[in-house]
Protein backbone atom coordinates (compact mmCIF):
# COMPACT_ATOMS: atom_id res chain seq x y z
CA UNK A 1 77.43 76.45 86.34
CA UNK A 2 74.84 75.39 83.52
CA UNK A 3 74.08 71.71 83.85
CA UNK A 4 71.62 71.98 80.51
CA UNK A 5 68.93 71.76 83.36
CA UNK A 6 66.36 74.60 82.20
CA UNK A 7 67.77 74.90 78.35
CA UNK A 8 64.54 72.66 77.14
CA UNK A 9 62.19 75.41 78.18
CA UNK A 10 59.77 76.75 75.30
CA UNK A 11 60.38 80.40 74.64
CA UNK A 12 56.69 82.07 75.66
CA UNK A 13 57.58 85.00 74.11
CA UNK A 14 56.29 86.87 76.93
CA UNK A 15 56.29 91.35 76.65
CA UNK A 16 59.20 92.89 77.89
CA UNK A 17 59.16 93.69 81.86
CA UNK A 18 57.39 97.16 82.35
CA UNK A 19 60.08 100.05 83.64
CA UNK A 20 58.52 101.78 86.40
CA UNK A 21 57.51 105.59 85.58
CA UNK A 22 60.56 108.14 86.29
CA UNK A 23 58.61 110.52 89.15
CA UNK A 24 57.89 113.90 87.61
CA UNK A 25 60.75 116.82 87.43
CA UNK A 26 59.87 118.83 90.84
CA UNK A 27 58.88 121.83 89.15
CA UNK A 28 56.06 120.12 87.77
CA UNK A 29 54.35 119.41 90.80
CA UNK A 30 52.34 122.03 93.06
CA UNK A 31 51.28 121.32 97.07
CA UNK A 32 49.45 124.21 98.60
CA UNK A 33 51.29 125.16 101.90
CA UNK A 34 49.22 126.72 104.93
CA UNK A 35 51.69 128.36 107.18
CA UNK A 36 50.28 126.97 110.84
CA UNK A 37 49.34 129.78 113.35
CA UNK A 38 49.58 129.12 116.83
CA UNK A 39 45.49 128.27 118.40
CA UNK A 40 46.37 130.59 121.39
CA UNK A 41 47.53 134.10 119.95
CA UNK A 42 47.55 133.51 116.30
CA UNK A 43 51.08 134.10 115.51
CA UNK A 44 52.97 132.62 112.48
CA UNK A 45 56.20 132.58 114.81
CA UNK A 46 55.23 128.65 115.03
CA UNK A 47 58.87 126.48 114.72
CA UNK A 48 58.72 122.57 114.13
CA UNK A 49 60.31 121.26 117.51
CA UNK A 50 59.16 117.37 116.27
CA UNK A 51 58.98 115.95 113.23
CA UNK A 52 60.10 112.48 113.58
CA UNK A 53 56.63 111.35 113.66
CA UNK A 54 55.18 112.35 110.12
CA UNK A 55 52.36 113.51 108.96
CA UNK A 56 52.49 114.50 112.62
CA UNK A 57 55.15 117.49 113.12
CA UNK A 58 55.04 119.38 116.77
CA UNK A 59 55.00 122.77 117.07
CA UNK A 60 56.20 125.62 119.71
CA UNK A 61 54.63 129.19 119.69
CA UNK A 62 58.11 131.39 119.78
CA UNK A 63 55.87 134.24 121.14
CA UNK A 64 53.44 132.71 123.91
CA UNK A 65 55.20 129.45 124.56
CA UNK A 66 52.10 127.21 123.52
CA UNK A 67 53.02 123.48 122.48
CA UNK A 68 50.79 122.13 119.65
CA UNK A 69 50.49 119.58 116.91
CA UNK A 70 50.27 119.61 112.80
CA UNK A 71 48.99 117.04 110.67
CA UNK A 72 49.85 116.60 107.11
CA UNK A 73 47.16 115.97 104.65
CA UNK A 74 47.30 113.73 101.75
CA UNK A 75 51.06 112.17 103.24
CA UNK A 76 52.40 109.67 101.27
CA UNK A 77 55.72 107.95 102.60
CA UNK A 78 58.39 107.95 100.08
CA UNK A 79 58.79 104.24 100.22
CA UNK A 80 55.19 103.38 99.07
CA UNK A 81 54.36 104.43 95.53
C-alpha cells in the first residue's frame, strides 16, 4: 500500500542501528558461591523451600528444623540488561 506519501524524504544517511552485544559464553563468567549454613547449628544441610521471591530464597535446616532467609547479592533480573 505505497501512496508515494513518504518517498520525498531526504536520505540522512544516518549509521547503521547498533546490534546489541551477544552475552558472554557461560564459561567465561565466574560468581563466587557461599554455601548458606543454618544461624542455629551451623549445618550446610540448608534446602531452598522458597525461591519465588528472588534475590530472596527461603531456607529449611534439614537437621534442626530452623526456617530462615537468603539474600542474593549483586541480583540482576534477566529482563533488565
Amino acid at each position: 500500500m505505497s501512496n508515494g506519501f513518504l518517498n520525498d524524504l531526504p536520505d540522512l544517511e544516518l549509521p547503521a542501528r547498533r546490534r546489541k552485544k551477544k552475552p558472554t559464553d557461560p564459561k567465561d563468567q565466574v560468581v563466587r558461591y557461599i554455601k548458606p549454613r543454618c544461624p542455629k547449628c551451623g549445618s550446610t544441610n540448608v534446602p531452598v523451600y522458597d525461591s519465588n521471591h528472588l534475590p530472596v530464597r527461603y531456607h529449611k535446616c534439614a537437621d534442626c528444623g530452623h526456617t530462615f532467609k537468603s539474600i542474593e547479592e549483586n541480583y540482576q533480573p534477566e529482563n533488565e540488561t
